[in-house]
C-alpha atoms as a PDB file:
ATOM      1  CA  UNK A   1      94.251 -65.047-182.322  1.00  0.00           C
ATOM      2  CA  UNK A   2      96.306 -65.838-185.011  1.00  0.00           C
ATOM      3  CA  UNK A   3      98.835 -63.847-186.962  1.00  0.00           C
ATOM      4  CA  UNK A   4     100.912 -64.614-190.061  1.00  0.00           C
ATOM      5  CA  UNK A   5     104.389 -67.123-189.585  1.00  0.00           C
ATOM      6  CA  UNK A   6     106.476 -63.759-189.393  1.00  0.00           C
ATOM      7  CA  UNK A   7     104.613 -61.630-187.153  1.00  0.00           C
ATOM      8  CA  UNK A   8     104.954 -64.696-184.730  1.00  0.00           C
ATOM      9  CA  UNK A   9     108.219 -64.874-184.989  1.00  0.00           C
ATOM     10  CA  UNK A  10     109.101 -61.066-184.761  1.00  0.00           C
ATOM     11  CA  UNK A  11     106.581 -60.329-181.799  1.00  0.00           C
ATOM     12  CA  UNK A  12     108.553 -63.768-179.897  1.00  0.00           C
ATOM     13  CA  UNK A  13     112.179 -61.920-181.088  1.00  0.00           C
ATOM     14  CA  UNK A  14     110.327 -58.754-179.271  1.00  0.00           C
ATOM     15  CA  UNK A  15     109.713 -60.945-175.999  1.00  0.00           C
ATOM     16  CA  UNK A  16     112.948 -62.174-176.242  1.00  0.00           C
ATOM     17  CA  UNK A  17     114.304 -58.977-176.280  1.00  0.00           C
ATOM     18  CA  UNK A  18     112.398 -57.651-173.163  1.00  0.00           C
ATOM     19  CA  UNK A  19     113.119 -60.784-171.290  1.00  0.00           C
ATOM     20  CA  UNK A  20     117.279 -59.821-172.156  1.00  0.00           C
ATOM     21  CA  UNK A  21     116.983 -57.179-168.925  1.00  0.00           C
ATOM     22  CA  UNK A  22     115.798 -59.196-165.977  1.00  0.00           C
ATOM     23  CA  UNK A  23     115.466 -57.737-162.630  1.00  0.00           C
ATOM     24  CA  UNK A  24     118.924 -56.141-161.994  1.00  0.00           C
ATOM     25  CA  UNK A  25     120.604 -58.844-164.394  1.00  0.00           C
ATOM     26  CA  UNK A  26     121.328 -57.949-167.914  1.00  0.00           C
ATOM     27  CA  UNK A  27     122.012 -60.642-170.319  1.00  0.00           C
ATOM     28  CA  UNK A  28     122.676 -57.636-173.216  1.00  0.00           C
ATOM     29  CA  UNK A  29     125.963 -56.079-171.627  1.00  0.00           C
ATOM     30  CA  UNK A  30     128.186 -56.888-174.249  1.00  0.00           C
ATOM     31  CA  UNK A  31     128.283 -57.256-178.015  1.00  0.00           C
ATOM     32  CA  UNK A  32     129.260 -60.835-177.548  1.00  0.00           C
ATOM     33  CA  UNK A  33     126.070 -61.392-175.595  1.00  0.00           C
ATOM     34  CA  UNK A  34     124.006 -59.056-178.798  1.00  0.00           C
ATOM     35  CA  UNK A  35     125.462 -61.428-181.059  1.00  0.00           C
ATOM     36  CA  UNK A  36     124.792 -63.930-179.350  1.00  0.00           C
ATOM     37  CA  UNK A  37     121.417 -63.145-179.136  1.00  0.00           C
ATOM     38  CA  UNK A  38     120.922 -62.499-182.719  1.00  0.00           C
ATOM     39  CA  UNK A  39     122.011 -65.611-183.805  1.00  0.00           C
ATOM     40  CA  UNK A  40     119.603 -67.363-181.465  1.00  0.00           C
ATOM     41  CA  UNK A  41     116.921 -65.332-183.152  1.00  0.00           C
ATOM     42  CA  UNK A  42     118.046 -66.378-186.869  1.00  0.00           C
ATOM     43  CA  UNK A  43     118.303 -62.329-187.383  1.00  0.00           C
ATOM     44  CA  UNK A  44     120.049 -61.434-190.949  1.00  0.00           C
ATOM     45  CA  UNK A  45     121.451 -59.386-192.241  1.00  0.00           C
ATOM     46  CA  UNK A  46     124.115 -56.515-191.583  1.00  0.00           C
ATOM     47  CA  UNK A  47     125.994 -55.685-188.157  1.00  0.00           C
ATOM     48  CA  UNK A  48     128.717 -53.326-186.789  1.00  0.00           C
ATOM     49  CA  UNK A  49     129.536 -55.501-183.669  1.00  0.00           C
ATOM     50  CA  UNK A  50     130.511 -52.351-181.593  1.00  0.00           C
ATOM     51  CA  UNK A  51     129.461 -50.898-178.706  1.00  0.00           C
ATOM     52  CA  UNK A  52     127.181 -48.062-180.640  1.00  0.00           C
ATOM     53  CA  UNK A  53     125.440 -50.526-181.946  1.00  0.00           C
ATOM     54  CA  UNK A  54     124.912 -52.756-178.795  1.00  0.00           C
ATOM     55  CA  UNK A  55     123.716 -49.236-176.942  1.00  0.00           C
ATOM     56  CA  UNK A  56     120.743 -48.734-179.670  1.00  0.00           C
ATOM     57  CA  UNK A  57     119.423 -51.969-178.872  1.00  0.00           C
ATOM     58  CA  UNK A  58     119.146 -51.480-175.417  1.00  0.00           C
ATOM     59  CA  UNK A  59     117.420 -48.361-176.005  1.00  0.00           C
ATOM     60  CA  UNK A  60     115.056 -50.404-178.041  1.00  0.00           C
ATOM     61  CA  UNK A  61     114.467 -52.647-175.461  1.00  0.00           C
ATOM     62  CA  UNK A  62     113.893 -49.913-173.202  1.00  0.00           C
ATOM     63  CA  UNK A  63     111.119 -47.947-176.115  1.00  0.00           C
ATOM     64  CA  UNK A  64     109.166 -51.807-176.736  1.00  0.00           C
ATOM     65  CA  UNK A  65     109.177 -52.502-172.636  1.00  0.00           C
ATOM     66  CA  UNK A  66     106.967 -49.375-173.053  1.00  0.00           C
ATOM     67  CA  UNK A  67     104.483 -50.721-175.421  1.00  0.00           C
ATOM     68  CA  UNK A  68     104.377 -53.946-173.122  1.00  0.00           C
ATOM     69  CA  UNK A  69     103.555 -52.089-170.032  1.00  0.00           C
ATOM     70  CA  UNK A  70     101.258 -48.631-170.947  1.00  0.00           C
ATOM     71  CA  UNK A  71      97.777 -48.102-172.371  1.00  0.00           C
ATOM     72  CA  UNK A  72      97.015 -48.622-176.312  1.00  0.00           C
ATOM     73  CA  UNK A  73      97.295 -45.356-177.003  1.00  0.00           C
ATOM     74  CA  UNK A  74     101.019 -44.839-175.692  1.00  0.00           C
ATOM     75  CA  UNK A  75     101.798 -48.402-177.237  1.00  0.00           C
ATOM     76  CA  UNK A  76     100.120 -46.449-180.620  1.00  0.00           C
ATOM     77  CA  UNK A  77     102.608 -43.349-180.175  1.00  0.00           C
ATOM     78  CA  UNK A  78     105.494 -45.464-179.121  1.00  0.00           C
ATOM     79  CA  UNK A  79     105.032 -47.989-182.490  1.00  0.00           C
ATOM     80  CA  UNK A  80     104.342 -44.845-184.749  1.00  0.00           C
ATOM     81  CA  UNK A  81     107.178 -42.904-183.547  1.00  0.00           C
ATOM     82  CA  UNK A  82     109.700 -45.860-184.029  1.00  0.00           C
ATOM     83  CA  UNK A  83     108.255 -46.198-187.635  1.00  0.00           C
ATOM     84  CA  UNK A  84     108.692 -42.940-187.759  1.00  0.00           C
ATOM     85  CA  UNK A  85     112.304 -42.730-186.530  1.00  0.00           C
ATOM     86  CA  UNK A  86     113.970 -45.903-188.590  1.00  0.00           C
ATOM     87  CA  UNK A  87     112.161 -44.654-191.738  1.00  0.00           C
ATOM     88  CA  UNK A  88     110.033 -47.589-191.936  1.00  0.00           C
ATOM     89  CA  UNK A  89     109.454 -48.133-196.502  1.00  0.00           C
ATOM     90  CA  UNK A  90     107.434 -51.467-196.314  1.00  0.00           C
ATOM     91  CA  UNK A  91     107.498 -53.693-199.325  1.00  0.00           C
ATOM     92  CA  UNK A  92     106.467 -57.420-200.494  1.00  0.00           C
ATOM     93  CA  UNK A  93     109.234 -59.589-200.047  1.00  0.00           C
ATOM     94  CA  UNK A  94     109.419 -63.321-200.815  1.00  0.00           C
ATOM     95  CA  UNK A  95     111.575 -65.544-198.984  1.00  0.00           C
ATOM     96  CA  UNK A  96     111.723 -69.646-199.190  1.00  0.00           C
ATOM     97  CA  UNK A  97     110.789 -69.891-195.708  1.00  0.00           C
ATOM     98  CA  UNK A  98     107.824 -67.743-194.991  1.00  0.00           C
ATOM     99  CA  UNK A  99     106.622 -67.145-198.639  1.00  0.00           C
ATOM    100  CA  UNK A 100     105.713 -63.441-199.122  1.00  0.00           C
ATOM    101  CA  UNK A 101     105.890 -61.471-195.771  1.00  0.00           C
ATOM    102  CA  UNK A 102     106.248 -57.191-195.665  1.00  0.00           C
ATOM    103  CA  UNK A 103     109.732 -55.883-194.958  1.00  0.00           C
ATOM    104  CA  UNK A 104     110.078 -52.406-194.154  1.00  0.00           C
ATOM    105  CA  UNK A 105     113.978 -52.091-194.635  1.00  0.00           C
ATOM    106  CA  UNK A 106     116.900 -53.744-196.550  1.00  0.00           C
ATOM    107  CA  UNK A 107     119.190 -56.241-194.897  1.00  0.00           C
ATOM    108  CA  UNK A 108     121.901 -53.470-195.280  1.00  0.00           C
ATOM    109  CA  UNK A 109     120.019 -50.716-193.188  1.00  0.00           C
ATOM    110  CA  UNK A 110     121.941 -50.744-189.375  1.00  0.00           C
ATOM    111  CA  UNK A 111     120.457 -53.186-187.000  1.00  0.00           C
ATOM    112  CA  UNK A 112     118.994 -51.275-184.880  1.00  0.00           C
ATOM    113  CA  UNK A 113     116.296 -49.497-187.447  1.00  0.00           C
ATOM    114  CA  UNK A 114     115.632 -53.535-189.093  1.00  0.00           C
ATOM    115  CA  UNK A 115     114.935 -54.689-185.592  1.00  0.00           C
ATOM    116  CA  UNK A 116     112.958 -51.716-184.202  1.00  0.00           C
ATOM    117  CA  UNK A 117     111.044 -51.854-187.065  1.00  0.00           C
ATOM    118  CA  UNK A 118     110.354 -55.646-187.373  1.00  0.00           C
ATOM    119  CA  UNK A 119     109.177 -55.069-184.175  1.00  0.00           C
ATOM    120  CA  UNK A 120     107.342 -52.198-184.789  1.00  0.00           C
ATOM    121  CA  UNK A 121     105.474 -53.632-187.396  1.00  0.00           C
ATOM    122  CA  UNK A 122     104.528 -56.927-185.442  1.00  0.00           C
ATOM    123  CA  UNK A 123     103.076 -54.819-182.279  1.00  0.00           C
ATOM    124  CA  UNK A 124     100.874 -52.806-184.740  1.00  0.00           C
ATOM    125  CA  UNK A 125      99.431 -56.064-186.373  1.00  0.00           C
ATOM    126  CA  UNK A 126      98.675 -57.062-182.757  1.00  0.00           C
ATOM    127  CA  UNK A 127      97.275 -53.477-181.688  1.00  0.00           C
ATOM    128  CA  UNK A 128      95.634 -53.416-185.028  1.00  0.00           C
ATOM    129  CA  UNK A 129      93.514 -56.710-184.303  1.00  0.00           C
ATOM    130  CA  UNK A 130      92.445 -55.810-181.152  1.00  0.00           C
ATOM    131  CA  UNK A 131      95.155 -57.366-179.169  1.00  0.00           C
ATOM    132  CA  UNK A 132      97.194 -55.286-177.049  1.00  0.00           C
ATOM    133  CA  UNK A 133      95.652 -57.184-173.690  1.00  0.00           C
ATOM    134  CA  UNK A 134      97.479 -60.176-175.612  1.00  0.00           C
ATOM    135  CA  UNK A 135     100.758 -58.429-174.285  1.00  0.00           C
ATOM    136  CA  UNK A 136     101.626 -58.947-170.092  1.00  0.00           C
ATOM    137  CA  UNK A 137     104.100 -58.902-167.623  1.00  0.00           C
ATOM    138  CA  UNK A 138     104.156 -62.548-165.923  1.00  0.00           C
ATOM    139  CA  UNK A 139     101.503 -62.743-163.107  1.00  0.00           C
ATOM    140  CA  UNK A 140     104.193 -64.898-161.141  1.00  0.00           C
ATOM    141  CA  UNK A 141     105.146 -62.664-157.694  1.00  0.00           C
ATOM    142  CA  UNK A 142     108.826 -63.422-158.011  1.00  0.00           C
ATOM    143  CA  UNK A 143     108.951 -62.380-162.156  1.00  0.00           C
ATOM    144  CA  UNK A 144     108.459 -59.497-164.626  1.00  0.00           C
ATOM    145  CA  UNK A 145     109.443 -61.135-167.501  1.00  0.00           C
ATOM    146  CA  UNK A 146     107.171 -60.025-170.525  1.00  0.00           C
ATOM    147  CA  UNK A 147     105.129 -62.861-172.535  1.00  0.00           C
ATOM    148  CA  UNK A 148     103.350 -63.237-175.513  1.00  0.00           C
ATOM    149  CA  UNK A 149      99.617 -64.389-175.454  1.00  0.00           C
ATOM    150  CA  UNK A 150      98.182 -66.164-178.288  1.00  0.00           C
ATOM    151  CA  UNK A 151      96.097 -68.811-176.691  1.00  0.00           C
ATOM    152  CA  UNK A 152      92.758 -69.255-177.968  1.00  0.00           C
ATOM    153  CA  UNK A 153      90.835 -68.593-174.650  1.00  0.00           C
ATOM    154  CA  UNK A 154      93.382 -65.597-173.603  1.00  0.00           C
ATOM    155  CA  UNK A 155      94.366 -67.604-170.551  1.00  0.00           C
ATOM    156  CA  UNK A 156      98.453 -67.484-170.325  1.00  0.00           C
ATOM    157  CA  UNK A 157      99.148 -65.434-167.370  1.00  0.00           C
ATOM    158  CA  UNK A 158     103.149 -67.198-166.856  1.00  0.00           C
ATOM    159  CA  UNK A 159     105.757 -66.625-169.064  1.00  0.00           C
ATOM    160  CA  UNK A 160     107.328 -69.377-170.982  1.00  0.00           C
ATOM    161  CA  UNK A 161     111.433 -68.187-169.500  1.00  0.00           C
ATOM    162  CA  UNK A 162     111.781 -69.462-166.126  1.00  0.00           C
ATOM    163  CA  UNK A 163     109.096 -72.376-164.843  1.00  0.00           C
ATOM    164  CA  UNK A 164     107.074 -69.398-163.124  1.00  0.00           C
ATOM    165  CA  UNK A 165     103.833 -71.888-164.040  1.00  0.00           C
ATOM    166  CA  UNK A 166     105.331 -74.842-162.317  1.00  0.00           C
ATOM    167  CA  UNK A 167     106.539 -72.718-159.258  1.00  0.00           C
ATOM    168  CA  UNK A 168     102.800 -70.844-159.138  1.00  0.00           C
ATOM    169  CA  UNK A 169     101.355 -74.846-159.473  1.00  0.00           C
ATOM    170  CA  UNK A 170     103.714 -76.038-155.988  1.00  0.00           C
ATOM    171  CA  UNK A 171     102.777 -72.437-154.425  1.00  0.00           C
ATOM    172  CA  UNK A 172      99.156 -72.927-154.504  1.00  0.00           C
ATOM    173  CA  UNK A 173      99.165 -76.733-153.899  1.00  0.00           C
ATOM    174  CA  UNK A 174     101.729 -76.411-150.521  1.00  0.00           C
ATOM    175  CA  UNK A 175      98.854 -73.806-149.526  1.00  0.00           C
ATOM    176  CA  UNK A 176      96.241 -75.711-150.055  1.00  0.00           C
ATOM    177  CA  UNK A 177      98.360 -78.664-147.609  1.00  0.00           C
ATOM    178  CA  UNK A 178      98.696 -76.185-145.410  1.00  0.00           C
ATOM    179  CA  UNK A 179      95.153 -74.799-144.660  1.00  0.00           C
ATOM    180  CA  UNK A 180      93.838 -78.817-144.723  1.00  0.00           C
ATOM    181  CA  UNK A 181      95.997 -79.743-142.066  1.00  0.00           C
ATOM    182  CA  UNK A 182      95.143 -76.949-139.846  1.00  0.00           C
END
């Protein structure tokens, strides 16, 4: 499945995101650790740096991990009601980088309503094409980090954050030792 250069890179900002809050660690818990965050995503525009601000993204996180995790239909309420809420205007914009690519608020509206809806807008291109199976949970037994599928065959089952394919690979293989020499 493919999708345009920006709906990549919004729906990876989106897994990103999720993968801020793992188990009982998270890497969000300051506005130091939003910026930093932000910066590592190349995201422009306007910011308050305060704690207001740093408290609406974590509620983001906490709407998207619900698109990531419940049926199509609550992932088609949650997306329309964020739209909804940040007042989503889309419009043709043209940028250097990605040529023309939809924008659905300026680089002056608050953070939180740019990101929600950048993400917003990526999850319904994905829902829209028939690919809401394309967003998991990682199948590894000691993760929940959320990942992104876009392989051809819809085989990624590990996310890309902590070697969980490597450690799955030794897992199986020491098991497979272990019932030969028996």
């Amino acid at each position: 499945m493919t999708f345009a250069p920006d709906i990549v890179a919004s729906l990876k900002t989106v897994v990103n995101l999720l993968n801020t809050e793992v188990q009982i660690i998270d890497m969000l818990s300051t506005v130091a650790d939003l910026d930093e965050f932000l910066d590592a995503e190349n995201f422009e525009g306007s910011r308050a740096h305060n704690q207001a601000e740093l408290r609406s993204i974590r509620q983001l996180r906490s709407q998207l991990k619900g698109v990531w995790t419940g049926s199509e239909e609550e992932a088609v309420f949650k997306v329309n009601q964020i739209l909804r809420n940040a007042n989503a205007q889309p419009q043709l914009i043209k940028s250097e980088k990605l040529g023309y690519h939809l924008h659905a608020t300026t680089t002056s509206t608050p953070l939180y309503d740019r990101l929600a809806v950048d993400a917003a807008m990526s999850l319904a291109e994905v829902i829209r094409a028939g690919g809401i199976e394309r967003l998991r949970i990682c199948a590894s037994a000691d993760c929940r980090n959320a990942l992104l599928d876009l392989s051809r065959n819809r085989s990624k089952i590990y996310c890309d954050t902590g070697n969980c394919a490597n450690r799955e690979h030794v897992r199986a293989y020491r098991a497979r030792k272990a019932g030969k020499s028996s």
